[in-house]
PDB file of N, CA and C in Angstrom:
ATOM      1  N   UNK A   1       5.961  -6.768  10.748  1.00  0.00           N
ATOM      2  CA  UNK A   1       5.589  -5.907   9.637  1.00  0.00           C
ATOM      3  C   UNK A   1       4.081  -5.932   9.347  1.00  0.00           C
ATOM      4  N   UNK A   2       2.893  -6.591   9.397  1.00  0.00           N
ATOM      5  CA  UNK A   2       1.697  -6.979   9.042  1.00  0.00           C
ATOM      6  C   UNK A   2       1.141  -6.059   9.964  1.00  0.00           C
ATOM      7  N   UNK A   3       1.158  -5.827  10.883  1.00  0.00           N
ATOM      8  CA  UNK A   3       0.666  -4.597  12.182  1.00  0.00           C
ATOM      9  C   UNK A   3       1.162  -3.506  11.664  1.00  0.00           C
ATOM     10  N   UNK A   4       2.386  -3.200  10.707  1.00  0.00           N
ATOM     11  CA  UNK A   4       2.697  -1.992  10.671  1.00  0.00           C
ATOM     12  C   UNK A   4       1.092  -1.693   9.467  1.00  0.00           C
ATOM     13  N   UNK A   5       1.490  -2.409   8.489  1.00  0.00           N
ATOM     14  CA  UNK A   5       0.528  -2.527   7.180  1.00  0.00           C
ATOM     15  C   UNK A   5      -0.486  -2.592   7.497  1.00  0.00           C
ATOM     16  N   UNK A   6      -1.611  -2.977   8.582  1.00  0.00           N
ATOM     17  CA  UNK A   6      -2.666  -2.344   9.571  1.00  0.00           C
ATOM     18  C   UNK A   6      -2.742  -1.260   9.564  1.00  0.00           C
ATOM     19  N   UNK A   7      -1.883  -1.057  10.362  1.00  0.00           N
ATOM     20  CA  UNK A   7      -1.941   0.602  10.924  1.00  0.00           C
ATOM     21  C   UNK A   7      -2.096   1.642   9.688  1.00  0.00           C
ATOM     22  N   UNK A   8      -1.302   1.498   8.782  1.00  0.00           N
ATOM     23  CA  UNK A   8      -1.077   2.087   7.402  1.00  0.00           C
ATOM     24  C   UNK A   8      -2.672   2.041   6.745  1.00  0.00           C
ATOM     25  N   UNK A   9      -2.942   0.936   6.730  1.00  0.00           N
ATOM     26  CA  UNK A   9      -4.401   1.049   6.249  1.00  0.00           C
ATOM     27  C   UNK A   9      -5.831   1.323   6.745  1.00  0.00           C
ATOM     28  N   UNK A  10      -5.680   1.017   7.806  1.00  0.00           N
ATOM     29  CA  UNK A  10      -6.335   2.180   8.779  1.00  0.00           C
ATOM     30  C   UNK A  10      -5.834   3.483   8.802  1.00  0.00           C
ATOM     31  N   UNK A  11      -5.119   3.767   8.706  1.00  0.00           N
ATOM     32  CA  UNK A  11      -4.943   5.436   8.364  1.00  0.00           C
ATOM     33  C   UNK A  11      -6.082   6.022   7.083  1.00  0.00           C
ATOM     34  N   UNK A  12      -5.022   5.172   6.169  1.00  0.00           N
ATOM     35  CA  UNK A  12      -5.911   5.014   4.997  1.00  0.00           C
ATOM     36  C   UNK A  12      -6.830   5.184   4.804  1.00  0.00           C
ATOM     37  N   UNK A  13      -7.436   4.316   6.044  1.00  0.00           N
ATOM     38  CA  UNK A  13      -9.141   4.293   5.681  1.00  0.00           C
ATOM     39  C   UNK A  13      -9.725   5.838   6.199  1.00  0.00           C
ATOM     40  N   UNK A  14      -8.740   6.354   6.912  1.00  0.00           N
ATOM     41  CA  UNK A  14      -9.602   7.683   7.644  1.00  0.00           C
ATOM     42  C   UNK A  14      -9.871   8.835   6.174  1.00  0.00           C
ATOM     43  N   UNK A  15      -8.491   8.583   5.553  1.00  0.00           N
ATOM     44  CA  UNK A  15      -8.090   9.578   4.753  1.00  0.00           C
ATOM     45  C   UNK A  15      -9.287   9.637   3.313  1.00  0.00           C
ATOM     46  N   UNK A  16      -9.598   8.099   3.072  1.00  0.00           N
ATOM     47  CA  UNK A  16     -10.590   8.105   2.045  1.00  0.00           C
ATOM     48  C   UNK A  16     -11.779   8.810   3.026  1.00  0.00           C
ATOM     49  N   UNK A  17     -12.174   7.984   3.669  1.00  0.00           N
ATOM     50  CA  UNK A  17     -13.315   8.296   4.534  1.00  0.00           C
ATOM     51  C   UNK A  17     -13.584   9.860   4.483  1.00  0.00           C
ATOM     52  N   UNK A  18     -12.839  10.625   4.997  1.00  0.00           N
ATOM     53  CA  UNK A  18     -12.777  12.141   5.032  1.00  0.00           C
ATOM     54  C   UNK A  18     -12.643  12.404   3.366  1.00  0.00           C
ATOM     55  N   UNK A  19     -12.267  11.337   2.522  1.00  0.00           N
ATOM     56  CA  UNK A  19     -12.402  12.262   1.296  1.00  0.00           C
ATOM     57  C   UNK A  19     -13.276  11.967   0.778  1.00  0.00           C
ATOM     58  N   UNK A  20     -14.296  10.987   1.047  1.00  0.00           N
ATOM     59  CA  UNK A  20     -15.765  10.876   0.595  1.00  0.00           C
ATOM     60  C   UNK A  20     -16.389  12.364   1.111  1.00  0.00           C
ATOM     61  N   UNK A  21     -16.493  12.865   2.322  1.00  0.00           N
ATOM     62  CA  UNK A  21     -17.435  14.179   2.294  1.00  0.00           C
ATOM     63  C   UNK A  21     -16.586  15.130   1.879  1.00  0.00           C
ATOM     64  N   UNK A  22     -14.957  15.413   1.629  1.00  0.00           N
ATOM     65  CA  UNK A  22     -14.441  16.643   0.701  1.00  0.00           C
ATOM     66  C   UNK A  22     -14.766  16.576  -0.337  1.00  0.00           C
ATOM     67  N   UNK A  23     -15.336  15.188  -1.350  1.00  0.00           N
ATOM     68  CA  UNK A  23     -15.436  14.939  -2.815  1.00  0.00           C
ATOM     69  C   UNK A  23     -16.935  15.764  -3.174  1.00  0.00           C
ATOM     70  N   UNK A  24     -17.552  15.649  -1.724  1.00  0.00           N
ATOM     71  CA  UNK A  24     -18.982  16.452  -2.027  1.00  0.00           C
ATOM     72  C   UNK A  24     -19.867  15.405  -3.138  1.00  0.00           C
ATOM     73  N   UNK A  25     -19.817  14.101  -2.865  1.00  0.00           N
ATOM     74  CA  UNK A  25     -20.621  13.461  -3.384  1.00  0.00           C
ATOM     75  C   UNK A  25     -20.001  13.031  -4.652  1.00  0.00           C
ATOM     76  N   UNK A  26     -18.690  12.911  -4.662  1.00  0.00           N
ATOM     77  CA  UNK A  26     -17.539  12.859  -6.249  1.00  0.00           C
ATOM     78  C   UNK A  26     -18.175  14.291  -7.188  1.00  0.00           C
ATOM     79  N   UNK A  27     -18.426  15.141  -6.716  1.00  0.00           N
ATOM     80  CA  UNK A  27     -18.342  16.207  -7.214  1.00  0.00           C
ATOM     81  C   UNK A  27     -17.099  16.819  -7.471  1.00  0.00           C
ATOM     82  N   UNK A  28     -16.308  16.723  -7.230  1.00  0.00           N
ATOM     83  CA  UNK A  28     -15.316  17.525  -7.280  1.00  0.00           C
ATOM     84  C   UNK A  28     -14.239  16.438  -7.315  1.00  0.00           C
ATOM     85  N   UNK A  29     -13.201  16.232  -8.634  1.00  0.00           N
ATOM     86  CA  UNK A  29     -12.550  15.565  -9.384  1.00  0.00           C
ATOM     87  C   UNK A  29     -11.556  15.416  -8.517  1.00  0.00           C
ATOM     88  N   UNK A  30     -10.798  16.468  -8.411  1.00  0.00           N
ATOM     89  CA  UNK A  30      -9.269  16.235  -7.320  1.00  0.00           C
ATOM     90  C   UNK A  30      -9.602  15.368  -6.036  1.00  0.00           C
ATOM     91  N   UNK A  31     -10.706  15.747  -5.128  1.00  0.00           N
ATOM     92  CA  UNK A  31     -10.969  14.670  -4.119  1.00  0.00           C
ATOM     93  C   UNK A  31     -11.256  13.563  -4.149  1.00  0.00           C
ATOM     94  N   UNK A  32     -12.418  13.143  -5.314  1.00  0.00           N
ATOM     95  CA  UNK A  32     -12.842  12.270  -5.648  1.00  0.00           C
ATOM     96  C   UNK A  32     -11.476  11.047  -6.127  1.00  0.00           C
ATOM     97  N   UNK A  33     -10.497  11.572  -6.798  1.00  0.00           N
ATOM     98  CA  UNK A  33      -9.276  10.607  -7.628  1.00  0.00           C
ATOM     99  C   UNK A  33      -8.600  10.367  -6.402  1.00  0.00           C
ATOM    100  N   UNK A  34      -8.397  11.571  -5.289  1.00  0.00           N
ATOM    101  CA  UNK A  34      -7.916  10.849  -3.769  1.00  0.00           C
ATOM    102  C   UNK A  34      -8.212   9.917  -3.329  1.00  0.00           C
ATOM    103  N   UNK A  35     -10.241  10.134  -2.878  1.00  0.00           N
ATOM    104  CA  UNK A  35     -10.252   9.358  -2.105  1.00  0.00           C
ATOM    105  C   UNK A  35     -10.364   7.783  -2.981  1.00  0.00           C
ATOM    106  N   UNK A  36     -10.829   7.760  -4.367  1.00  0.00           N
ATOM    107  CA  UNK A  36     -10.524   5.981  -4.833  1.00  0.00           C
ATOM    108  C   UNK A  36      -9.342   5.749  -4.644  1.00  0.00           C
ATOM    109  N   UNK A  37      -8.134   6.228  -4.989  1.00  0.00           N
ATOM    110  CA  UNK A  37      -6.552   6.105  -4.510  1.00  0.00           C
ATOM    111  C   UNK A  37      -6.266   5.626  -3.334  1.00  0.00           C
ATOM    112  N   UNK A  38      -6.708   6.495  -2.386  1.00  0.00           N
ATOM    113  CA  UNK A  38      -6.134   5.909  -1.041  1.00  0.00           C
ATOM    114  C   UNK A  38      -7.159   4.654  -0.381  1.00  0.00           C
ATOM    115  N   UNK A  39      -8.671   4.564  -1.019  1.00  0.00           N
ATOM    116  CA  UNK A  39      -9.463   3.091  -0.580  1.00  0.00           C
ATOM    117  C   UNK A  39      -8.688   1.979  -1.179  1.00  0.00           C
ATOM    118  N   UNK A  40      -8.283   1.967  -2.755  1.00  0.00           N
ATOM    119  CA  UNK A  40      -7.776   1.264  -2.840  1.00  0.00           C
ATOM    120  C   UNK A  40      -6.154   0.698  -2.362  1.00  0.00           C
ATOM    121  N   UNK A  41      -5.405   1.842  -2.026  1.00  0.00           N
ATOM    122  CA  UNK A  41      -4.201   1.351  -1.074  1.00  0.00           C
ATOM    123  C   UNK A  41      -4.541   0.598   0.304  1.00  0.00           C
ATOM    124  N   UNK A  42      -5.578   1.359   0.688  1.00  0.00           N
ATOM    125  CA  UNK A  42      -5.739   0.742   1.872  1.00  0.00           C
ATOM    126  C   UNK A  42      -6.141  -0.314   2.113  1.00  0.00           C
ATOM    127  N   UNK A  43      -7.263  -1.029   1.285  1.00  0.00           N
ATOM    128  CA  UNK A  43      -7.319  -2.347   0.926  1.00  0.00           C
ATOM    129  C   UNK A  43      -6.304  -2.966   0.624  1.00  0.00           C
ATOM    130  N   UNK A  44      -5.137  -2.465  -0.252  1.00  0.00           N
ATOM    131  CA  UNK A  44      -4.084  -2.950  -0.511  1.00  0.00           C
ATOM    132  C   UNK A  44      -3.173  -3.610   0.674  1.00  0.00           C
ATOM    133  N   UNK A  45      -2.970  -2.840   1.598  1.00  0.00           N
ATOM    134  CA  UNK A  45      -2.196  -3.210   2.711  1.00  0.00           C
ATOM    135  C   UNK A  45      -3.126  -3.694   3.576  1.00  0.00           C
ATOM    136  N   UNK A  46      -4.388  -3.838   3.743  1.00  0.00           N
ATOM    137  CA  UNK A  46      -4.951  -4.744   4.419  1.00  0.00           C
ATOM    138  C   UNK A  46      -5.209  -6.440   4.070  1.00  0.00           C
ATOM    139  N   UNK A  47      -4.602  -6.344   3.011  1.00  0.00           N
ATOM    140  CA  UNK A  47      -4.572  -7.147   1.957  1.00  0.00           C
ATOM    141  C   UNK A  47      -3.470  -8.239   2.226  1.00  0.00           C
ATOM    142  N   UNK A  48      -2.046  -7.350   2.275  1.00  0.00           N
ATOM    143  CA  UNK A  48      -0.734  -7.462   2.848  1.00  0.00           C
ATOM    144  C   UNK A  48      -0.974  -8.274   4.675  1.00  0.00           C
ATOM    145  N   UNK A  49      -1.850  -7.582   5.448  1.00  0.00           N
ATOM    146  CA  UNK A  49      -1.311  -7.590   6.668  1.00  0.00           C
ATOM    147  C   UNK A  49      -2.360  -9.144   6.693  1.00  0.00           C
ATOM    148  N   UNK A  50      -3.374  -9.098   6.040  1.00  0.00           N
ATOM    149  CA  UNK A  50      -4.410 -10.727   6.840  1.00  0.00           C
ATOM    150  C   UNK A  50      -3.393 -11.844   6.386  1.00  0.00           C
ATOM    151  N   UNK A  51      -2.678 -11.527   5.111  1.00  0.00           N
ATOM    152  CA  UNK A  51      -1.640 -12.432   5.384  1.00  0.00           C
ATOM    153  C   UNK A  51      -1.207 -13.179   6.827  1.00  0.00           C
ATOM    154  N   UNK A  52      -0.954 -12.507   7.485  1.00  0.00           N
ATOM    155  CA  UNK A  52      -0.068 -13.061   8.843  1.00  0.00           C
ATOM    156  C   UNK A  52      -1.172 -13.289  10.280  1.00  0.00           C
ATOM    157  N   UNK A  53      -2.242 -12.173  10.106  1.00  0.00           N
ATOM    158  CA  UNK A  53      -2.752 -11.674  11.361  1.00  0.00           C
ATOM    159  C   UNK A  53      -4.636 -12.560  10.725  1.00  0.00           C
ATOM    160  N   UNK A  54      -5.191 -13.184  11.682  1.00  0.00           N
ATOM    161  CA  UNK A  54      -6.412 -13.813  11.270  1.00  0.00           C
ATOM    162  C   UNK A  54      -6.799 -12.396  11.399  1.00  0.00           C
ATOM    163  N   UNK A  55      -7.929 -12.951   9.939  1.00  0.00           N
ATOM    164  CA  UNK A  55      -8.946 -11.826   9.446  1.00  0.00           C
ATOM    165  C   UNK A  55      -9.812 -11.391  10.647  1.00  0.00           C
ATOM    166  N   UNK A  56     -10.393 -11.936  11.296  1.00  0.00           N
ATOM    167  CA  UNK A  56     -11.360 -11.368  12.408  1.00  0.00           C
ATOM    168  C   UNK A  56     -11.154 -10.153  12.684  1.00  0.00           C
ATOM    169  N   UNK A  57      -9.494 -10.309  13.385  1.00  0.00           N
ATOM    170  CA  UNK A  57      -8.845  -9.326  13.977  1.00  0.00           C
ATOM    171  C   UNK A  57      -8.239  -8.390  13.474  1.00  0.00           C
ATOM    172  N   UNK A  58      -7.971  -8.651  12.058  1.00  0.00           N
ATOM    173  CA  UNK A  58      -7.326  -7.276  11.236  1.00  0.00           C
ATOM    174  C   UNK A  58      -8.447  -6.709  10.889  1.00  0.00           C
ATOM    175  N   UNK A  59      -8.942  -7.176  10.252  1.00  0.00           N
ATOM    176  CA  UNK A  59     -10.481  -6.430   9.574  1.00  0.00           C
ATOM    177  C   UNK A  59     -11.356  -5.906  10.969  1.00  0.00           C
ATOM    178  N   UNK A  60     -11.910  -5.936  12.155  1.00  0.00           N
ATOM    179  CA  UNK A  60     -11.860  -5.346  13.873  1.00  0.00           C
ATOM    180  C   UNK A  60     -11.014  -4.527  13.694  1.00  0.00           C
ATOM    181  N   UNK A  61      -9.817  -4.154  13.805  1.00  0.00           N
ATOM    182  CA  UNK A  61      -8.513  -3.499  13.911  1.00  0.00           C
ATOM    183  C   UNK A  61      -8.754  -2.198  13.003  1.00  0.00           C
ATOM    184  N   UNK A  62      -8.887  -2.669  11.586  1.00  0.00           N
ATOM    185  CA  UNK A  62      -8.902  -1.845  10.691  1.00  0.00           C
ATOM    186  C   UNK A  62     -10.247  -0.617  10.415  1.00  0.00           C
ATOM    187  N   UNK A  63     -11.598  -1.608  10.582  1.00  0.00           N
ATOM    188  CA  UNK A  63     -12.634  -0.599  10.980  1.00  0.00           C
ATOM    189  C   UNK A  63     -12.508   0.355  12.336  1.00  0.00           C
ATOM    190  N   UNK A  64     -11.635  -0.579  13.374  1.00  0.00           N
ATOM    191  CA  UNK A  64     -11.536   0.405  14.214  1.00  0.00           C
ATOM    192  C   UNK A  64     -10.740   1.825  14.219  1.00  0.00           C
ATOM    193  N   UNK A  65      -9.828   1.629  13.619  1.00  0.00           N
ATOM    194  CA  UNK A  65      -9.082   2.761  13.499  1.00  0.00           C
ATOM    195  C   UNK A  65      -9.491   3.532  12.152  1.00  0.00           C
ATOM    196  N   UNK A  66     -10.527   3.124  11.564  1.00  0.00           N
ATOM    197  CA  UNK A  66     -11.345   4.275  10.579  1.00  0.00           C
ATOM    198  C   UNK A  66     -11.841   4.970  11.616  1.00  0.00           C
ATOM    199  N   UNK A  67     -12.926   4.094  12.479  1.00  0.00           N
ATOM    200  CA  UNK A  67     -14.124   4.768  12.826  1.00  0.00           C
ATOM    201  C   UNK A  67     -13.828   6.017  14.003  1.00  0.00           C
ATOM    202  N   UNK A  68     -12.524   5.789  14.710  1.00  0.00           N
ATOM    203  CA  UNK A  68     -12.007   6.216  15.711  1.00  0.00           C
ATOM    204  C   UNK A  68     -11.175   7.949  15.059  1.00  0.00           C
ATOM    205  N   UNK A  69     -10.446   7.280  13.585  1.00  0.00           N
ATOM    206  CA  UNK A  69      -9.658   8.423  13.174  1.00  0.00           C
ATOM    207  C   UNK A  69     -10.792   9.650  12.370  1.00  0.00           C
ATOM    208  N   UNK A  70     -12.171   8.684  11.695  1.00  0.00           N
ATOM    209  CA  UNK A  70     -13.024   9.531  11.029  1.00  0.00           C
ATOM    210  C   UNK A  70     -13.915  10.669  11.663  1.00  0.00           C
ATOM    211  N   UNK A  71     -13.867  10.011  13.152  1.00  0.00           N
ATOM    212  CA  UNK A  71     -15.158  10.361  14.320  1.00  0.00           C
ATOM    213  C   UNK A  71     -14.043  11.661  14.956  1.00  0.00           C
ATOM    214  N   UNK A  72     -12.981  11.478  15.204  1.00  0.00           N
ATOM    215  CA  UNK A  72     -11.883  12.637  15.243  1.00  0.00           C
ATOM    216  C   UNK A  72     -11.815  13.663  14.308  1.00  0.00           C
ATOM    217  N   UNK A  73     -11.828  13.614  13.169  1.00  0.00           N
ATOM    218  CA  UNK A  73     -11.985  14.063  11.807  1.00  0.00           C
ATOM    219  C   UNK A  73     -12.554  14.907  11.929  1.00  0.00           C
ATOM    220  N   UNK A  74     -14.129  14.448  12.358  1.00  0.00           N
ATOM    221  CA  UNK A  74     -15.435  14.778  11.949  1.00  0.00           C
ATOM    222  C   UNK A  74     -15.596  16.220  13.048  1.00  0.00           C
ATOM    223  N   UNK A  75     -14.681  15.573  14.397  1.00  0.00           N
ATOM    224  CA  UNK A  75     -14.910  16.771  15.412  1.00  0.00           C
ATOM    225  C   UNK A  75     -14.033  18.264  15.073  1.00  0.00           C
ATOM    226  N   UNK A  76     -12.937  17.749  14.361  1.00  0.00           N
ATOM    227  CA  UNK A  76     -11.669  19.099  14.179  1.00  0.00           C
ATOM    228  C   UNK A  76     -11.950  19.811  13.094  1.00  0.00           C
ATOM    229  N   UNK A  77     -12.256  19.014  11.895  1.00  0.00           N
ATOM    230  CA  UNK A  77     -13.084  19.344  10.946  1.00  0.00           C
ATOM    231  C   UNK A  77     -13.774  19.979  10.498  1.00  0.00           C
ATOM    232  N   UNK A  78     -15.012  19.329  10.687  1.00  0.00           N
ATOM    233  CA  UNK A  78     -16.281  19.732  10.487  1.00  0.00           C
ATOM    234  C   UNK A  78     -17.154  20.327  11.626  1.00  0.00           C
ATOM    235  N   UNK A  79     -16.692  20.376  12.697  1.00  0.00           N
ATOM    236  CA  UNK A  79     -17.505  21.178  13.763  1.00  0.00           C
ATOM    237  C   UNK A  79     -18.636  20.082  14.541  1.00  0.00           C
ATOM    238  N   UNK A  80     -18.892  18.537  14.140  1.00  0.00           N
ATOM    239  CA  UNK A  80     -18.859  17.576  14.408  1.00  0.00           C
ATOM    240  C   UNK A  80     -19.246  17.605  16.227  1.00  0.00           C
ATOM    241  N   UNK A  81     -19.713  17.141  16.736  1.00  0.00           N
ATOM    242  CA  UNK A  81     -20.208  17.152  18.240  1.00  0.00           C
ATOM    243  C   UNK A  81     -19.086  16.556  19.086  1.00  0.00           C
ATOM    244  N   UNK A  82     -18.933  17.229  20.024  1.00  0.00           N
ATOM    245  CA  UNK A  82     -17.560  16.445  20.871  1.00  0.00           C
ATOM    246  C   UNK A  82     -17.883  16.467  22.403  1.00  0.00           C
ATOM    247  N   UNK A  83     -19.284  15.992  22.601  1.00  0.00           N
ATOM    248  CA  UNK A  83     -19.694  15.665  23.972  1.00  0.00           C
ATOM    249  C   UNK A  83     -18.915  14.539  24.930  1.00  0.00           C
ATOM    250  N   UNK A  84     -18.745  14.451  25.807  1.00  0.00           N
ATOM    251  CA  UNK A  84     -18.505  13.898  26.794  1.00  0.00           C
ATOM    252  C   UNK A  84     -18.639  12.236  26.346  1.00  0.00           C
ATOM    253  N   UNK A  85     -19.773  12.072  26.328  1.00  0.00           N
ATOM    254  CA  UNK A  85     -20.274  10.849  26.219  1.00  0.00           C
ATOM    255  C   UNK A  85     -19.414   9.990  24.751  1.00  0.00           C
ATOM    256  N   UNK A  86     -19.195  10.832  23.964  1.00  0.00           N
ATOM    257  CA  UNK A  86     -19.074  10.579  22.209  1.00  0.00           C
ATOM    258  C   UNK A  86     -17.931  10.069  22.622  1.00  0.00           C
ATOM    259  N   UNK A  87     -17.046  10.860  23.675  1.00  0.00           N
ATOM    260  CA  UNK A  87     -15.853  10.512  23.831  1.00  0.00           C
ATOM    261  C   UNK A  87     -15.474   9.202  24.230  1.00  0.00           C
ATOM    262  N   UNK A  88     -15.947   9.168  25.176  1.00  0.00           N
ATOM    263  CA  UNK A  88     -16.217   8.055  25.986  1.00  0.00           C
ATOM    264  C   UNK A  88     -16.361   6.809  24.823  1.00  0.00           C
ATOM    265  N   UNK A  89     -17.403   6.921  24.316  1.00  0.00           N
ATOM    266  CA  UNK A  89     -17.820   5.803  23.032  1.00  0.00           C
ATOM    267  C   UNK A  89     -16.488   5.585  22.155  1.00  0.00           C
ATOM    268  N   UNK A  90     -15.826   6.581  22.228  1.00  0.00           N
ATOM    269  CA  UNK A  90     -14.794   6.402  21.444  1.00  0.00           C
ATOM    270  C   UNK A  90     -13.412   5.659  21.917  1.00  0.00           C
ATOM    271  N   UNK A  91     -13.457   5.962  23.310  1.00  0.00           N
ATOM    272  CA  UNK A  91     -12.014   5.411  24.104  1.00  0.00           C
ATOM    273  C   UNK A  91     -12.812   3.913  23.907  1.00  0.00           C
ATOM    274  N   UNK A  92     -14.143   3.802  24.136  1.00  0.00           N
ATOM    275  CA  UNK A  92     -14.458   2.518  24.278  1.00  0.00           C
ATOM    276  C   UNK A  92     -13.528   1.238  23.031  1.00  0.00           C
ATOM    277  N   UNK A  93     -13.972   2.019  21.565  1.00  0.00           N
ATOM    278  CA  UNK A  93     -13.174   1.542  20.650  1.00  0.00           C
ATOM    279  C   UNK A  93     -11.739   1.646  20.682  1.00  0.00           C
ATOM    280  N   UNK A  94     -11.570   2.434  20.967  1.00  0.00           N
ATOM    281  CA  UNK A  94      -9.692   2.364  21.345  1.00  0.00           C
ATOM    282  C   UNK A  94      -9.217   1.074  22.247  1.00  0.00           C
ATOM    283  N   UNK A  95     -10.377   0.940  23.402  1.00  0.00           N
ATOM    284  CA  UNK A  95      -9.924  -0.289  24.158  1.00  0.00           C
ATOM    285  C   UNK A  95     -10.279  -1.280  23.528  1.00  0.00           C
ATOM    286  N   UNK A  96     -11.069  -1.881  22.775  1.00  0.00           N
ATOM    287  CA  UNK A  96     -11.464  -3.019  22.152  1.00  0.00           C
ATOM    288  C   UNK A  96      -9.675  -3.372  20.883  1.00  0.00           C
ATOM    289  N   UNK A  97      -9.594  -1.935  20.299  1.00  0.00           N
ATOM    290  CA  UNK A  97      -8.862  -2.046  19.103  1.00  0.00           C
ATOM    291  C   UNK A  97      -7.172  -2.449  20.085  1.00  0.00           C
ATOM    292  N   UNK A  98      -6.984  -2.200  21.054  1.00  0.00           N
ATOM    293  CA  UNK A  98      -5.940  -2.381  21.940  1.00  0.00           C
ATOM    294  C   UNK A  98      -6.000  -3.843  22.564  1.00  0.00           C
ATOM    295  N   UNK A  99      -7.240  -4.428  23.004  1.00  0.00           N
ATOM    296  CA  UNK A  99      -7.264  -5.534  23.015  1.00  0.00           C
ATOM    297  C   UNK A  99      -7.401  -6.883  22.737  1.00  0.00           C
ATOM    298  N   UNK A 100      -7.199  -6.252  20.759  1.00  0.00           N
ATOM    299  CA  UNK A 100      -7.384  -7.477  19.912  1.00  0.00           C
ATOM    300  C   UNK A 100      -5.949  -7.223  19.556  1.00  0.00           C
ATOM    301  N   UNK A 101      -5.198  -6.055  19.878  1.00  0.00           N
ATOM    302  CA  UNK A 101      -3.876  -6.534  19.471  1.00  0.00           C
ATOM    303  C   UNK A 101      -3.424  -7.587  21.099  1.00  0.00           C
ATOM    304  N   UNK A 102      -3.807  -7.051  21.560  1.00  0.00           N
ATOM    305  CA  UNK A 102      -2.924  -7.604  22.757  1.00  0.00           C
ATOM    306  C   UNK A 102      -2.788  -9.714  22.337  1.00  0.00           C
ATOM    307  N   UNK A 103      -4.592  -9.686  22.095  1.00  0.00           N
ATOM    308  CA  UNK A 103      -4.870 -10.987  22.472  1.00  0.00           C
ATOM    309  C   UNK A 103      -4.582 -11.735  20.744  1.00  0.00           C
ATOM    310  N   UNK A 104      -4.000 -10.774  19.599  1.00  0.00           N
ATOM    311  CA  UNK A 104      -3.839 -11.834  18.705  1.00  0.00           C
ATOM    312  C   UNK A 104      -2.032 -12.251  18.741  1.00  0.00           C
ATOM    313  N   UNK A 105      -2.708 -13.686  18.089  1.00  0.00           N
ATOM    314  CA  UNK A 105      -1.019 -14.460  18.163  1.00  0.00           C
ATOM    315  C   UNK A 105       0.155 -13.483  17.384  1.00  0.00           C
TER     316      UNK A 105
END
């Protein structure tokens, strides 16, 4: 269960993340009450998961799957650059975030 509650909060984190630039700078009330809502869930269940899983590797885990789901975001989104290379940078994090699950207890 602590990997699921990862995953959950890394989601999380994409969803605030993307609602920091819909809030337009907390300009705009409805996004803004999102995105504190879902930072703070997501902390919440990251909260839940270091319980079980050493911090190194959840907190690794968890930025990774912001930076991976935000940088996706940013391309479908916002029109965001989706070169070759970006990509690449990005599988890079996918393999790192794949091989701290592999290698934690």
């Amino acid at each position: 269960m602590p990997w699921f509650w990862l995953a959950l909060a890394g989601l999380l984190e994409v969803v605030w993340a993307v609602g920091l630039k819909m809030s337009d700078g907390f300009s705009r009330l409805s996004w803004s009450l999102a995105t504190v809502a879902t930072l703070v869930s997501s902390f919440v269940f990251l909260g839940a998961a270091v319980k079980s899983i050493p911090i190194g590797t959840a907190y690794a885990v968890w930025t990774g799957i912001g930076a991976v789901g935000v940088a996706l975001c940013g391309m479908m989104l916002f029109g965001e650059s989706k070169e070759g290379v970006r990509i690449f940078f990005i599988l890079l994090i996918v393999t790192g975030i794949a091989g701290l699950k592999l290698s934690a207890p």
